[in-house]
Protein backbone atom coordinates (compact mmCIF):
# COMPACT_ATOMS: atom_id res chain seq x y z
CA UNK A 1 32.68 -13.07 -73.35
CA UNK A 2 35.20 -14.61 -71.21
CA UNK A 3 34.48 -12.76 -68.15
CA UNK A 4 31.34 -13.84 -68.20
CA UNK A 5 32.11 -17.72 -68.34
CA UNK A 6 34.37 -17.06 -65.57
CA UNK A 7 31.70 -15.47 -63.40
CA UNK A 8 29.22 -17.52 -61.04
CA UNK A 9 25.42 -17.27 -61.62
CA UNK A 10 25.12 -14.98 -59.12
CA UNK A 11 28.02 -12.58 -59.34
CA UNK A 12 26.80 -12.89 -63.25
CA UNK A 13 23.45 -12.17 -62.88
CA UNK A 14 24.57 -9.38 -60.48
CA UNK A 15 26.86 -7.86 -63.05
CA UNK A 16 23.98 -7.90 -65.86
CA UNK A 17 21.79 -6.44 -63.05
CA UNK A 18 24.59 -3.31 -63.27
CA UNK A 19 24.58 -3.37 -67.32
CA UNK A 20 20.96 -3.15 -67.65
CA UNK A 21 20.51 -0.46 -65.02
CA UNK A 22 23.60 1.82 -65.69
CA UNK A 23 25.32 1.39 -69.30
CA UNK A 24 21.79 0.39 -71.19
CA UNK A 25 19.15 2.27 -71.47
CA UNK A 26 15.90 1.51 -69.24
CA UNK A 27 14.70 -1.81 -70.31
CA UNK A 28 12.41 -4.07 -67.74
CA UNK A 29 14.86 -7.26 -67.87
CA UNK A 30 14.17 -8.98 -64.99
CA UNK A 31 15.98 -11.91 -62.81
CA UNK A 32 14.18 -14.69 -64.85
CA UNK A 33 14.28 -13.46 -68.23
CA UNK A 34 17.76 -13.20 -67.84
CA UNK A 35 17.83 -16.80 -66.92
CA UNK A 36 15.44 -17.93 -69.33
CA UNK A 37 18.25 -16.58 -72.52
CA UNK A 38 21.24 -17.56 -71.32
CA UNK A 39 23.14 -16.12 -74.83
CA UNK A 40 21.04 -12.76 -74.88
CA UNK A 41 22.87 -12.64 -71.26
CA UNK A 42 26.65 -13.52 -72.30
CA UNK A 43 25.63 -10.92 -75.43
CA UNK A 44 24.90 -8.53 -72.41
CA UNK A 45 28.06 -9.08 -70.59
CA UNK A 46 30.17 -8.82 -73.48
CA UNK A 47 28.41 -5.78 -74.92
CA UNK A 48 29.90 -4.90 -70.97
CA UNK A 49 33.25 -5.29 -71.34
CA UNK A 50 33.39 -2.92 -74.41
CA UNK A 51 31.39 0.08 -72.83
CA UNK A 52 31.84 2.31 -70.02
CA UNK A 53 29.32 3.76 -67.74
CA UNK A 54 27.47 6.15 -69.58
CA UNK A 55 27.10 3.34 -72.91
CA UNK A 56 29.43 4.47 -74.89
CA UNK A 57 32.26 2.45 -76.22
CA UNK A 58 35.93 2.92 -74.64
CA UNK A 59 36.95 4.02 -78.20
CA UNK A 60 34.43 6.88 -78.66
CA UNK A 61 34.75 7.76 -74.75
CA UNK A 62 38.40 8.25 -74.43
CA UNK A 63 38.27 10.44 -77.84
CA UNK A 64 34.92 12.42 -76.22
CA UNK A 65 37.36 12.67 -72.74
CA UNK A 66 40.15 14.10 -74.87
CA UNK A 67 37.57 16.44 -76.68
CA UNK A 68 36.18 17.70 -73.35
CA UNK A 69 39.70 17.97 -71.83
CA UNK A 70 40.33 20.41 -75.19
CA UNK A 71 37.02 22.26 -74.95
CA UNK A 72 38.22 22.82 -71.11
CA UNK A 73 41.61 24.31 -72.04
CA UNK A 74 40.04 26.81 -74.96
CA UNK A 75 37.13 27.34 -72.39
CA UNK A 76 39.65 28.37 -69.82
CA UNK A 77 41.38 31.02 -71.67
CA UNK A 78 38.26 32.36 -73.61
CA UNK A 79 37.03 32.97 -69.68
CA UNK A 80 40.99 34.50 -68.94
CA UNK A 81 40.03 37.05 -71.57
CA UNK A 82 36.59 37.68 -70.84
CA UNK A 83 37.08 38.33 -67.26
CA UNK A 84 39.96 40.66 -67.97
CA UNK A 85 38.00 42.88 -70.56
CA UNK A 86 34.66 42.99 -68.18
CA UNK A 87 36.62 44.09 -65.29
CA UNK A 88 38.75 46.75 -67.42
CA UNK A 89 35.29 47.96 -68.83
CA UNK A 90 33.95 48.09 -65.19
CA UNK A 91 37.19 50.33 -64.13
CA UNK A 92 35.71 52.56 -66.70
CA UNK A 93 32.50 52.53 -65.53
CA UNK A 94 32.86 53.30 -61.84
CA UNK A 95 35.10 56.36 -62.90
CA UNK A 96 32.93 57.59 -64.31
CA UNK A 97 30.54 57.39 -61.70
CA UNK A 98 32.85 58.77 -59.55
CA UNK A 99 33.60 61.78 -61.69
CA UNK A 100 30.31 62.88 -60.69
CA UNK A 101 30.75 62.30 -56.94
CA UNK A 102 33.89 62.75 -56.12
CA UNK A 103 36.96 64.37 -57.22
CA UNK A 104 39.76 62.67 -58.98
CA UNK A 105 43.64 63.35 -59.30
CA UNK A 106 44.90 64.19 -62.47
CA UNK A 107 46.37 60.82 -62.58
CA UNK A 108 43.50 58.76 -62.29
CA UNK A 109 42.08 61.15 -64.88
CA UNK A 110 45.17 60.28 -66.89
CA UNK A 111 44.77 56.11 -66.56
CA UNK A 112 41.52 56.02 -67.13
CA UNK A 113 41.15 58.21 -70.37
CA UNK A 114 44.47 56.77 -71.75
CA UNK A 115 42.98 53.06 -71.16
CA UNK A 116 39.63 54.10 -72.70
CA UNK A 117 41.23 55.32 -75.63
CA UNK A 118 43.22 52.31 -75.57
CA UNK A 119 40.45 50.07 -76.07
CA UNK A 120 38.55 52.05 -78.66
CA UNK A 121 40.75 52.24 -80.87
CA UNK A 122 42.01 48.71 -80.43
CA UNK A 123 38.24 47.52 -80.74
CA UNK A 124 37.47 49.61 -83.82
CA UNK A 125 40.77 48.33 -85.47
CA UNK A 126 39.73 44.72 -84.94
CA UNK A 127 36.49 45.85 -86.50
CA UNK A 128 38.09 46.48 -89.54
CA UNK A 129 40.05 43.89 -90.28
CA UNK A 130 43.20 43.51 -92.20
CA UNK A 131 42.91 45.60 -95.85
CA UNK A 132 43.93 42.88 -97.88
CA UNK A 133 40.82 40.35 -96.80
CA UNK A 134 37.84 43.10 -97.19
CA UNK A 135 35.93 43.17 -100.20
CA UNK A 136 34.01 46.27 -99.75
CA UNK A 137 35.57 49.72 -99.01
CA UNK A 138 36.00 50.30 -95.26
CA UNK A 139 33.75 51.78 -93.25
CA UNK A 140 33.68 55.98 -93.55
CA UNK A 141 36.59 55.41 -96.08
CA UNK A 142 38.94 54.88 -92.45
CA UNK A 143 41.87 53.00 -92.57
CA UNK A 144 44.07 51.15 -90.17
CA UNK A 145 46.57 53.73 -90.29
CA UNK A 146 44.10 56.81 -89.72
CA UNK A 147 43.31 54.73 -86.41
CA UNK A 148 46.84 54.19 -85.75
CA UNK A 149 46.96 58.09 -85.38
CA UNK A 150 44.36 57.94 -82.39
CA UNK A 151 47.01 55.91 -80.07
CA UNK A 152 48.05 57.49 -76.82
CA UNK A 153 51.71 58.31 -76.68
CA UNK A 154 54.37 55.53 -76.17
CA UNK A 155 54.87 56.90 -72.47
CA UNK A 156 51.36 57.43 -71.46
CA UNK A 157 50.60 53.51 -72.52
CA UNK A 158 53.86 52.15 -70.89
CA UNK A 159 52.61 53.96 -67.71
CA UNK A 160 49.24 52.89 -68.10
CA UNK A 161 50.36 49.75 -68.40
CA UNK A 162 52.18 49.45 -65.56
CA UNK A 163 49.54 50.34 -63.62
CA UNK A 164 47.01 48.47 -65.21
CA UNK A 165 47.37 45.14 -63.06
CA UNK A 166 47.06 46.75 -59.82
CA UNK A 167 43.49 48.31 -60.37
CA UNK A 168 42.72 44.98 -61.96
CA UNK A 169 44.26 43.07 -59.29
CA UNK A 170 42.46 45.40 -56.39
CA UNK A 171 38.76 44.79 -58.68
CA UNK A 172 39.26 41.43 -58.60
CA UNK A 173 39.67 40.70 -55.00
CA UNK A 174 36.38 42.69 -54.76
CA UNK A 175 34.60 40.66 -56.52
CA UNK A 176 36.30 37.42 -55.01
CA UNK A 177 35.07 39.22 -51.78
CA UNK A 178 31.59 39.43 -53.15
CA UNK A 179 31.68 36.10 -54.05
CA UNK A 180 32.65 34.98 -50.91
CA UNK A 181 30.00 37.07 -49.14
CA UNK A 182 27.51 35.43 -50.72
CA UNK A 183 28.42 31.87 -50.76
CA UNK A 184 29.00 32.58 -46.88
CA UNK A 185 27.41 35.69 -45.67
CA UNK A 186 28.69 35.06 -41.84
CA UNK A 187 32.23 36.46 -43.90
CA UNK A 188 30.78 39.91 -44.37
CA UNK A 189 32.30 41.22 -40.98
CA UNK A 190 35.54 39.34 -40.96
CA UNK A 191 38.80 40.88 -41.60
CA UNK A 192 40.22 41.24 -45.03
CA UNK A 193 43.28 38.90 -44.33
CA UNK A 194 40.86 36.14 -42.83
CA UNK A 195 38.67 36.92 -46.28
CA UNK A 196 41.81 36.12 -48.54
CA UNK A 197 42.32 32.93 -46.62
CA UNK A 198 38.62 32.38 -47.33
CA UNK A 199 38.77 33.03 -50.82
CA UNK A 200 41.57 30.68 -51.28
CA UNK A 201 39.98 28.03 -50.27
CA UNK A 202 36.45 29.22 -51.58
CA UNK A 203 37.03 27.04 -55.44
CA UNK A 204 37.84 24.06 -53.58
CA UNK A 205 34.74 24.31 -51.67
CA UNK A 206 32.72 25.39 -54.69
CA UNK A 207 33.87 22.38 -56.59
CA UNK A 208 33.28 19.78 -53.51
CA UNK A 209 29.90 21.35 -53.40
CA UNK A 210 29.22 20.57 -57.71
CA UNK A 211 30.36 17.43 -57.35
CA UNK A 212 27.98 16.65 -54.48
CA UNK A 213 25.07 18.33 -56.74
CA UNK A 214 26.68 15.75 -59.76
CA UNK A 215 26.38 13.08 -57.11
CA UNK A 216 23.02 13.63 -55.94
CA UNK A 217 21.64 13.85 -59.66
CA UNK A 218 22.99 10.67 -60.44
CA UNK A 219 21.93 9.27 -57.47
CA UNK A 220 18.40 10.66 -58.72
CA UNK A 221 19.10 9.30 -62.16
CA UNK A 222 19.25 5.67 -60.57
CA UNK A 223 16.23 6.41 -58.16
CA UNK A 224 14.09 7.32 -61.26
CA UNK A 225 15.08 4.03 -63.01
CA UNK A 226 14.16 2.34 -60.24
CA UNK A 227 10.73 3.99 -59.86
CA UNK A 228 10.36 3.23 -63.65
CA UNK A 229 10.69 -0.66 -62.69
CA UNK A 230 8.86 -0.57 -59.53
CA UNK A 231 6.45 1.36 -61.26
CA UNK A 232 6.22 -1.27 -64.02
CA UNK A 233 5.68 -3.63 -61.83
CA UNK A 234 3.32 -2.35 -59.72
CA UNK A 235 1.00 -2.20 -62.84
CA UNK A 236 1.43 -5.24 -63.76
CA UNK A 237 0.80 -6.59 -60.44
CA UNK A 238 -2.25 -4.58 -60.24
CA UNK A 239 -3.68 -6.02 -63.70
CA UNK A 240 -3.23 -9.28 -62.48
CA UNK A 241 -5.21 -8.51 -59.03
CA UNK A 242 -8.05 -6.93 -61.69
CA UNK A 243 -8.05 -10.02 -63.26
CA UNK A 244 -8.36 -12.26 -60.15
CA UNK A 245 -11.13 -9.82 -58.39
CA UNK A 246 -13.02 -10.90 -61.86
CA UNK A 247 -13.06 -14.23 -62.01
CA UNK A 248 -13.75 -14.44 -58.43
CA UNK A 249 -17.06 -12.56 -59.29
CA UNK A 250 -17.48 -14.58 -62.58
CA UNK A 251 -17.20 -17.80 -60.36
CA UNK A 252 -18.99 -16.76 -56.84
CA UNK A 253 -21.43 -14.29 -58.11
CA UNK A 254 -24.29 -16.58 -58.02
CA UNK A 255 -23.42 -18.81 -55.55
CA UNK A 256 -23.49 -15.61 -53.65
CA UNK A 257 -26.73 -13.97 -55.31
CA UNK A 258 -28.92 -17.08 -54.39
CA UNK A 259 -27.90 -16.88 -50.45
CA UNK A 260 -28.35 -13.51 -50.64
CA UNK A 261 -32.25 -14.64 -52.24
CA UNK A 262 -32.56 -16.97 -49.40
CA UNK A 263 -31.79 -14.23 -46.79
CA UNK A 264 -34.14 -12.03 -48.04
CA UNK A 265 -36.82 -14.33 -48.26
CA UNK A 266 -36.38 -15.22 -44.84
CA UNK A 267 -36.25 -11.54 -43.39
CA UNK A 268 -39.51 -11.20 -45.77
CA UNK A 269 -41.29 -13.76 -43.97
CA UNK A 270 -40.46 -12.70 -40.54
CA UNK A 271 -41.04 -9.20 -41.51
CA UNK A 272 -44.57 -10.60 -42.51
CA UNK A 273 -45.24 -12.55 -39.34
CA UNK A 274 -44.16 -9.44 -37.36
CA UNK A 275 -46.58 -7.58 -38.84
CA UNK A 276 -49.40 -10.05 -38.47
CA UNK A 277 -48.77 -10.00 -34.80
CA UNK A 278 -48.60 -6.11 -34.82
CA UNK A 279 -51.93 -6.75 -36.15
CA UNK A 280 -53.10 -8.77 -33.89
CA UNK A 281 -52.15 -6.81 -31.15
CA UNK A 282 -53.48 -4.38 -32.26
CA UNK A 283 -57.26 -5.76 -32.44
CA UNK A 284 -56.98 -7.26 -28.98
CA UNK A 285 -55.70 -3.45 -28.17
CA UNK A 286 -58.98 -2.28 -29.67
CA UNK A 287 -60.97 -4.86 -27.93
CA UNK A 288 -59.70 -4.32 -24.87
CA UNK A 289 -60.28 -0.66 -25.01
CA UNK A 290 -64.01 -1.29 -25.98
CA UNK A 291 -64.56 -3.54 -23.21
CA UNK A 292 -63.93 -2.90 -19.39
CA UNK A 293 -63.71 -5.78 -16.87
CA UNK A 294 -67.32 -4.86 -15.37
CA UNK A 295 -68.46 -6.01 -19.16
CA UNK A 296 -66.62 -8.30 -19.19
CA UNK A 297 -67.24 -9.86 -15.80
CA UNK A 298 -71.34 -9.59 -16.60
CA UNK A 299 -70.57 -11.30 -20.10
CA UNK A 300 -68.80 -14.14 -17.99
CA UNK A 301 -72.27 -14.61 -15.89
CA UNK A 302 -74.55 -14.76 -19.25
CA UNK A 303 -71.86 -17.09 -20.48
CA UNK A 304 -72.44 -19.60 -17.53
CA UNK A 305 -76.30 -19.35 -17.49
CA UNK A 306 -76.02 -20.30 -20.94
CA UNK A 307 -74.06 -23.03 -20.92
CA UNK A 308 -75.79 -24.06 -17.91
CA UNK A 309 -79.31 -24.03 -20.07
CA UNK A 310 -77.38 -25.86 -22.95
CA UNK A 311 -76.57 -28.38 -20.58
CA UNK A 312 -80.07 -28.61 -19.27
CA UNK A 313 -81.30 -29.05 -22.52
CA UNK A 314 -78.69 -31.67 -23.46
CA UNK A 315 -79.98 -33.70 -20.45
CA UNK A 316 -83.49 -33.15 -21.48
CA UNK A 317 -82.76 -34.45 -25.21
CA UNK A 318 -81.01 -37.64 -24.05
CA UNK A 319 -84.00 -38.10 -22.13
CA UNK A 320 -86.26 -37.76 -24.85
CA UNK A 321 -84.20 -40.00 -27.16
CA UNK A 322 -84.53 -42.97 -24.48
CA UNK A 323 -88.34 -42.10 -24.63
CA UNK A 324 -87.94 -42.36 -28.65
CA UNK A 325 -86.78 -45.85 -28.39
CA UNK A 326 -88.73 -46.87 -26.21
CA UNK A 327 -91.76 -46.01 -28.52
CA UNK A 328 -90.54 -46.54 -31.76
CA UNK A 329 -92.56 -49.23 -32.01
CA UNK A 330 -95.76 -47.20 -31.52
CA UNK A 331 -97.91 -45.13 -34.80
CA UNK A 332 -99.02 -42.11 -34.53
CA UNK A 333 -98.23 -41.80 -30.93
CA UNK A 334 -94.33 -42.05 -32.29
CA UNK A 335 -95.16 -39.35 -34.61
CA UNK A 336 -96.41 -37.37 -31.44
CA UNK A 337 -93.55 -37.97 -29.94
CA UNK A 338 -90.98 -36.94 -32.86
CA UNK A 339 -92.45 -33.75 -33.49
CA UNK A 340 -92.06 -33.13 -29.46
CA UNK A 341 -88.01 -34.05 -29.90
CA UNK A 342 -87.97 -32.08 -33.01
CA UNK A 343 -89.33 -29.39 -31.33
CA UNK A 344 -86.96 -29.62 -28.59
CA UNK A 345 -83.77 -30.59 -30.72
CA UNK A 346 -84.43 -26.55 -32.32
CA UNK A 347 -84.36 -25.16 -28.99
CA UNK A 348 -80.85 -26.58 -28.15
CA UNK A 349 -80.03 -25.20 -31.79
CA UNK A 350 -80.97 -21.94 -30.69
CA UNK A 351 -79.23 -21.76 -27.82
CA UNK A 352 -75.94 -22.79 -28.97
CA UNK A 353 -76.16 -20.30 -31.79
CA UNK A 354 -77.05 -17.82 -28.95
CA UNK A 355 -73.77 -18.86 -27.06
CA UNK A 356 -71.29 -19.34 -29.96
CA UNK A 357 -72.27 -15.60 -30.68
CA UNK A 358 -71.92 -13.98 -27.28
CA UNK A 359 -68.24 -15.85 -27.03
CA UNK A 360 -67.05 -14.10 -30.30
CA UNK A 361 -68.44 -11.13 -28.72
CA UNK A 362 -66.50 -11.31 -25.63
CA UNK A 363 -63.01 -11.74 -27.72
């Protein structure tokens, strides 16, 4: 707890930045909730100062460093051994492949059958164990001494022996060779000194190049937390735009349906007036496809004549109205005279009726 009451807000808030990222597991603690518990943070930075990177507590990870140190050591030999019995069982098995191809010296005939029968009989007396642990009887009634029997000579093993590490020795830098080849294959055609050099160097290179891969995994270890809280936030960001694209609907929806009406109805009526004049257009098309300008022009004359007679008559009724009232004092003589006007009065009918009809003819 005290390094935390030591620490300024923001180297504090930076440090529980590292604790919440690195030595807890992924949690979605953010700048302000920090803030917002001030003890859940000075929990957090104590909780700090008792764990090391990977969460554990210093306690439990020096024991677990002292366990993997031991599991290293036992590792180390267990490979020691391994290695040395494949590659002795691999000098068995390429001579005898080469007893079929080539021929061999009575020597090599000599090591190899002498190791073989080394190793068989040292593998079947493991198999049996000592006498005093087994509880059943051994295996074809054999016993360690009846195995003991099968041993090459004293001389043959010491000279064996001898020998041994060389042929080890010489399969081993093949395989180093190998190795190397195929880590670097441009070392396939170099010499076999410049190899050795090569090879020397070839686990320091192999274990700069794992502790790069280490590296880059926890590198991707931090990138993946990272996408976890951007992708966190990201949906919640995205809820909150859902929720704002709604209420702007809820709110504008009919403010915005009702102009949307209004438009409508106006394109409606101009769509309506543009096909009345279409309409129209089309009639006067019609019309003036019917009629040709000679009709027309002779329609024009009967027009005038007419009008010219309505006017005639016009003057011919005022006339006869000043006669009226001049006798309207008179009997049967008015009467005369009133059947006269009436008479003439239907005539002027007539020929209006006669002239309002030719001018709808002529549109």
């Amino acid at each position: 707890m005290a390094s935390g009451d030591f620490c300024s807000p923001g180297e504090g808030m930076e440090i529980l930045q590292q604790v919440c990222s690195k030595q807890l597991p992924p949690c979605n603690l953010s700048e302000v909730d920090l803030l917002q518990n001030p003890y859940f943070s000075k929990l957090l930075l104590g909780l700090s100062q008792h764990m090391d990177e990977s969460g554990l507590s210093l306690t439990l990870a020096k024991e677990q460093a002292q366990a993997w140190k031991e599991v290293r050591l036992h590792k180390t030999t267990w490979l020691r051994s391994e290695i040395l019995q494949r590659v002795i069982q691999e000098l068995l098995v390429d001579y005898y492949v080469k007893t079929q191809d080539t021929n061999l010296t009575s020597e090599d005939k000599k090591f190899h059958e002498t190791l073989e029968q080394r190793l068989l009989v040292t593998e079947l007396t493991r198999l049996l164990g000592p006498s005093q642990e087994r509880e059943m009887p051994p295996l074809l009634g054999l016993e360690k001494a009846d195995l003991l029997e099968l041993m090459p000579s004293s001389e043959d093993f010491v000279w064996m022996r001898a020998r041994l590490p060389l042929d080890v020795e010489e399969q081993l830098k093949k395989k180093c060779f190998t190795l190397l080849c195929y880590h670097d294959p441009n070392s396939d055609s170099d010499s076999e000194t410049l190899k050795a050099a090569k090879v020397w160097k070839l686990a320091e290179v192999l274990v700069d190049e794992k502790q790069q891969c280490q590296d880059a995994k926890s590198q991707q270890k931090e990138q993946m937390v990272l996408l976890e809280k951007k992708s966190a936030t990201y949906s919640q960001v995205l809820l909150r735009c859902l929720a704002l694209l709604q209420r702007l609907l809820q709110e504008h929806r009919l403010k915005t349906q009702s102009e949307l009406d209004r438009i409508n109805a106006q394109y409606l009526e101009i769509k309506c007036s543009a096909m009345i004049l279409k309409l129209r257009m089309e009639e006067l098309k019609i019309l003036s496809d019917a009629y040709t300008a000679e009709k027309v022009e002779v329609h024009r004359l009967i027009r005038d004549r007419l009008e010219g007679a309505i006017r005639l008559q016009e003057q011919d009724m005022e006339k006869s109205r000043q006669v009226l009232s001049t006798y309207e004092v008179l009997g049967e003589e008015f009467d005369r005279l009133v059947k006269e006007y009436t008479q003439l009065k239907q005539a002027a009918e007539n020929k209006r009726w006669a002239l309002r009809e030719f001018n709808k003819a002529c549109r």
